[in-house]
C-alpha atoms as a PDB file:
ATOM      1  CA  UNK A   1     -10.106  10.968 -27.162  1.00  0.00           C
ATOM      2  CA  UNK A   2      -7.506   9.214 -28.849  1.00  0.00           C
ATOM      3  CA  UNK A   3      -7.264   4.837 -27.859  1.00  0.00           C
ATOM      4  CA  UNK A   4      -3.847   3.191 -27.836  1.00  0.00           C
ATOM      5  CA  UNK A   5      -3.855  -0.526 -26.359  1.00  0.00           C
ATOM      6  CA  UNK A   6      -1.292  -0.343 -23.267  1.00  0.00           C
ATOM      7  CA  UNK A   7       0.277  -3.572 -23.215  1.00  0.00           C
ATOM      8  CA  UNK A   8       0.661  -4.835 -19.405  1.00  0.00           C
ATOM      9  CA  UNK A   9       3.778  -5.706 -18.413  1.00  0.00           C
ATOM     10  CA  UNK A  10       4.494  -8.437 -15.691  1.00  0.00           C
ATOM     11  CA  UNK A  11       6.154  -6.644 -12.511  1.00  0.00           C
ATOM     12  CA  UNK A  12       8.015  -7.725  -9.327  1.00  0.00           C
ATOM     13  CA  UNK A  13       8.139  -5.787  -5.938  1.00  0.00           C
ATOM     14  CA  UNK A  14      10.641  -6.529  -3.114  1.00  0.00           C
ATOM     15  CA  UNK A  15      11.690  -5.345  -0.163  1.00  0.00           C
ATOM     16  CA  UNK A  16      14.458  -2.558  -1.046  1.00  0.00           C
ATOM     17  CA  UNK A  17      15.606  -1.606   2.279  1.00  0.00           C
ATOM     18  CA  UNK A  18      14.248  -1.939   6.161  1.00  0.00           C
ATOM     19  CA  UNK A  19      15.891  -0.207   9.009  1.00  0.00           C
ATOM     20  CA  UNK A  20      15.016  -1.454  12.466  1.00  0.00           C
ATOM     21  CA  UNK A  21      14.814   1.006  15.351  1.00  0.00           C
ATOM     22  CA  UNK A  22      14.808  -0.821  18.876  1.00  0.00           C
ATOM     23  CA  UNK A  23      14.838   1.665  21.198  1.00  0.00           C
ATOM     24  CA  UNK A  24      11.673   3.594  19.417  1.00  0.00           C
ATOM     25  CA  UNK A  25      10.112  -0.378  18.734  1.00  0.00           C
ATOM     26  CA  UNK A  26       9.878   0.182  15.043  1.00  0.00           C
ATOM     27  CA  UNK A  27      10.359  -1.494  11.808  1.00  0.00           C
ATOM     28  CA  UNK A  28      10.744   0.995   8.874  1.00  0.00           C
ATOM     29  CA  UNK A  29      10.405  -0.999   5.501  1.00  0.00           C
ATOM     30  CA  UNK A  30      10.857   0.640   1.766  1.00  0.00           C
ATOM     31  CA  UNK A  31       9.119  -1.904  -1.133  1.00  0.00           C
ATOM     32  CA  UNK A  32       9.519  -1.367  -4.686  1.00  0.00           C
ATOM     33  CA  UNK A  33       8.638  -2.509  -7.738  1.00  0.00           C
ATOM     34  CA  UNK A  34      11.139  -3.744 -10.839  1.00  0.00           C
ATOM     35  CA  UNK A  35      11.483  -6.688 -13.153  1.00  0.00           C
ATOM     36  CA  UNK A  36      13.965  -9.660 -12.765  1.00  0.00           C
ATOM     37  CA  UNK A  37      17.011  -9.787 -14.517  1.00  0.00           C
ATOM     38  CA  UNK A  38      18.183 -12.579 -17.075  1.00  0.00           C
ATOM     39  CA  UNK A  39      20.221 -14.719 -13.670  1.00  0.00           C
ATOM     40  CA  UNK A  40      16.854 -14.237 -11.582  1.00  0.00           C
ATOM     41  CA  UNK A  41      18.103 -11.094  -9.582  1.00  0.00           C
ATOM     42  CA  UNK A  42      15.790  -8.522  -8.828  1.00  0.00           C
ATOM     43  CA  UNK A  43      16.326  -5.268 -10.554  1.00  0.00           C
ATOM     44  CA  UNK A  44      14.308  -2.069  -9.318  1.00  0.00           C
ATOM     45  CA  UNK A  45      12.741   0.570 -11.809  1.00  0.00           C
ATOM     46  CA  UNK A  46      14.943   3.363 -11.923  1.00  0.00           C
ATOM     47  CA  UNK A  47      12.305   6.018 -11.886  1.00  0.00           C
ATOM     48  CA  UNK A  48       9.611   5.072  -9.075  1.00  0.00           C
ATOM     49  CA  UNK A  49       8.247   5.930  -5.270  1.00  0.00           C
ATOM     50  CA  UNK A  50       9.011   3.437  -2.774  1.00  0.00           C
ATOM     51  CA  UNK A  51       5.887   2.978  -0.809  1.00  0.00           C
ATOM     52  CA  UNK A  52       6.574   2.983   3.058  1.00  0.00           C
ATOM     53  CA  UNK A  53       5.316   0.570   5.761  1.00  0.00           C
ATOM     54  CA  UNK A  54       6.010   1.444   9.660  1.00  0.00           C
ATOM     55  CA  UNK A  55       5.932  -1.986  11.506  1.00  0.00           C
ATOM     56  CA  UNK A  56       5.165  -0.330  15.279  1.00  0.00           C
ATOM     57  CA  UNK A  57       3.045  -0.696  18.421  1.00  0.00           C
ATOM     58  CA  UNK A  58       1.351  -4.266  18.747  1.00  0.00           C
ATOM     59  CA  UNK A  59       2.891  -5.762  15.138  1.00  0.00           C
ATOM     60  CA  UNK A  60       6.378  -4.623  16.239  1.00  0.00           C
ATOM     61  CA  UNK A  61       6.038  -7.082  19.317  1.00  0.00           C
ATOM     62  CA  UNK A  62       4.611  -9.788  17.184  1.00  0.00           C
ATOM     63  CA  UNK A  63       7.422  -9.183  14.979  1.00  0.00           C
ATOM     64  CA  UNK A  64       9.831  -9.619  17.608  1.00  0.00           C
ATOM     65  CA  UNK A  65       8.577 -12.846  19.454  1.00  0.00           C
ATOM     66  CA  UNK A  66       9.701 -16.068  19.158  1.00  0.00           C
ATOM     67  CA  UNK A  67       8.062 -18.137  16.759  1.00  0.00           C
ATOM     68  CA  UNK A  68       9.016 -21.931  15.680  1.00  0.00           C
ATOM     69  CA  UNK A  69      12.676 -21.918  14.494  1.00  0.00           C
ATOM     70  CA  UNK A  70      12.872 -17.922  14.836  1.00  0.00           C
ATOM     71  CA  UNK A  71      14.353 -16.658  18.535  1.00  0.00           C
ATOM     72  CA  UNK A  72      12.749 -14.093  20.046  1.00  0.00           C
ATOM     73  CA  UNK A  73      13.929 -10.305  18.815  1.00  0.00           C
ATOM     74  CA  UNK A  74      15.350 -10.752  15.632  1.00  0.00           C
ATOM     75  CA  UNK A  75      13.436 -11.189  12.231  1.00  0.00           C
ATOM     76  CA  UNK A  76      14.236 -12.319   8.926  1.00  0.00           C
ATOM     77  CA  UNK A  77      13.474 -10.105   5.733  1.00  0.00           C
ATOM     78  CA  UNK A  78      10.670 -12.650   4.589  1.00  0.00           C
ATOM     79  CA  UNK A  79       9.211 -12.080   7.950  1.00  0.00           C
ATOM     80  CA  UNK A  80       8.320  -8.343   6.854  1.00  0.00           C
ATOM     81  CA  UNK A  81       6.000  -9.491   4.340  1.00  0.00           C
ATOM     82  CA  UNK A  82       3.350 -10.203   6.589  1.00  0.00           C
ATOM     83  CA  UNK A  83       3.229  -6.664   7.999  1.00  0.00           C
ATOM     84  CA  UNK A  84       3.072  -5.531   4.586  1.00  0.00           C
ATOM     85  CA  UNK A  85       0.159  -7.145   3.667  1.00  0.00           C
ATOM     86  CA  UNK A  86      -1.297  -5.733   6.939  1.00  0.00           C
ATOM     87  CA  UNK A  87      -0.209  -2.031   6.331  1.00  0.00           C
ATOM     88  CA  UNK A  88      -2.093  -2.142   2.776  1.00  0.00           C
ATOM     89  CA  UNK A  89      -5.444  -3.899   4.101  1.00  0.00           C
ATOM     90  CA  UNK A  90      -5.542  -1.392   6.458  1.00  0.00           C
ATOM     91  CA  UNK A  91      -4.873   1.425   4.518  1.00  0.00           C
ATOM     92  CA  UNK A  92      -7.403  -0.147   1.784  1.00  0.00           C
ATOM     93  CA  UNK A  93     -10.659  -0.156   5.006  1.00  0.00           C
ATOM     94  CA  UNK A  94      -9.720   3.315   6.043  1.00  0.00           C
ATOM     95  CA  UNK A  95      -9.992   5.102   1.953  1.00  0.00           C
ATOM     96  CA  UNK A  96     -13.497   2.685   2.025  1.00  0.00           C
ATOM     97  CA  UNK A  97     -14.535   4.229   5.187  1.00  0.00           C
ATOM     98  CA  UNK A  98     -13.207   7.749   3.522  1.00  0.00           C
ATOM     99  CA  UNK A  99     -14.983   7.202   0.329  1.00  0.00           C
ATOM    100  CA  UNK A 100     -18.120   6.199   2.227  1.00  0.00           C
ATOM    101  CA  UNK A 101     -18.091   9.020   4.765  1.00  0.00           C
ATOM    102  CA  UNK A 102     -17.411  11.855   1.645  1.00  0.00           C
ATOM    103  CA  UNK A 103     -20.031   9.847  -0.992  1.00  0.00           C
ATOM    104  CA  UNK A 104     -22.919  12.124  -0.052  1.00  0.00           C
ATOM    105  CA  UNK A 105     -25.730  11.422  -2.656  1.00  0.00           C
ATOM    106  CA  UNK A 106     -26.938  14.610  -4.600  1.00  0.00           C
ATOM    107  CA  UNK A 107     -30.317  14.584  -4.982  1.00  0.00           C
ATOM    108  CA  UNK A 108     -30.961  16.458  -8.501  1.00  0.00           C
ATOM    109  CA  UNK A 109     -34.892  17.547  -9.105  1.00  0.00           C
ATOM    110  CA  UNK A 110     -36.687  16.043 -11.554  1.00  0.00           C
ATOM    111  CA  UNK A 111     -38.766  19.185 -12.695  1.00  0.00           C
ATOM    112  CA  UNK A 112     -37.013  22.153 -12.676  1.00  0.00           C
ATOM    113  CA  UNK A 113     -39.024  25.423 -12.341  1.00  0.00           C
ATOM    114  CA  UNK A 114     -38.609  27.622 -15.253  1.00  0.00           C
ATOM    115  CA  UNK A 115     -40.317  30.722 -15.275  1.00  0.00           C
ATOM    116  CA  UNK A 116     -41.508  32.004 -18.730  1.00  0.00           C
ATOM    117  CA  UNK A 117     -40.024  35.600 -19.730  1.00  0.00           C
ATOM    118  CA  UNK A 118     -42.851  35.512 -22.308  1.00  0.00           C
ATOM    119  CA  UNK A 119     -46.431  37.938 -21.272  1.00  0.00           C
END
């Protein structure tokens, strides 16, 4: 095994794109990760997968009421963060749940029989 110190680099992520779909009540969202450029501006990683978040069902309605200064069916793109958040709690419980279902314990004997080839 060879060691070489990996040196961790500060990232960013941001939303890259969203595409709203009224008639099917869905928000599709892509988030990325990249750095920021010298004037602040944020600059994706050229080689990467975009994770995806669906906003649908109940969070597409919350998403859509009225809230304070924000009328009721539109959103703003710092709105989306909140359903990101969601999307990657809930994806965290159900690989737990996963992980807890497959982690069978193996039960290894402590004596194994041997039997002697010796007379």
């Amino acid at each position: 095994m060879r060691v070489k110190p990996v040196v961790q680099v500060e990232y960013y992520e941001d939303i890259i794109s969203y595409e709203c779909n009224y008639p099917g009540k869905f928000v599709k969202i892509l988030v990325g990760t990249g750095t920021l450029s010298s004037d602040g501006e944020f600059v994706p990683n050229s080689n990467q997968n975009y994770e995806p978040i669906i906003v649908d069902y109940d969070n597409f309605q919350e998403l859509m009421s009225a809230t304070g200064t924000k009328p009721q069916n539109v959103f703003r793109k710092e709105d989306l963060w909140v359903y990101v958040d969601k999307n990657r709690q809930k994806a965290k419980e159900e690989y737990d749940k996963f992980v807890a279902r497959e982690s069978v314990p193996i039960e290894i004997p402590v004596e194994i029989p041997v039997k002697s080839v010796r007379k």
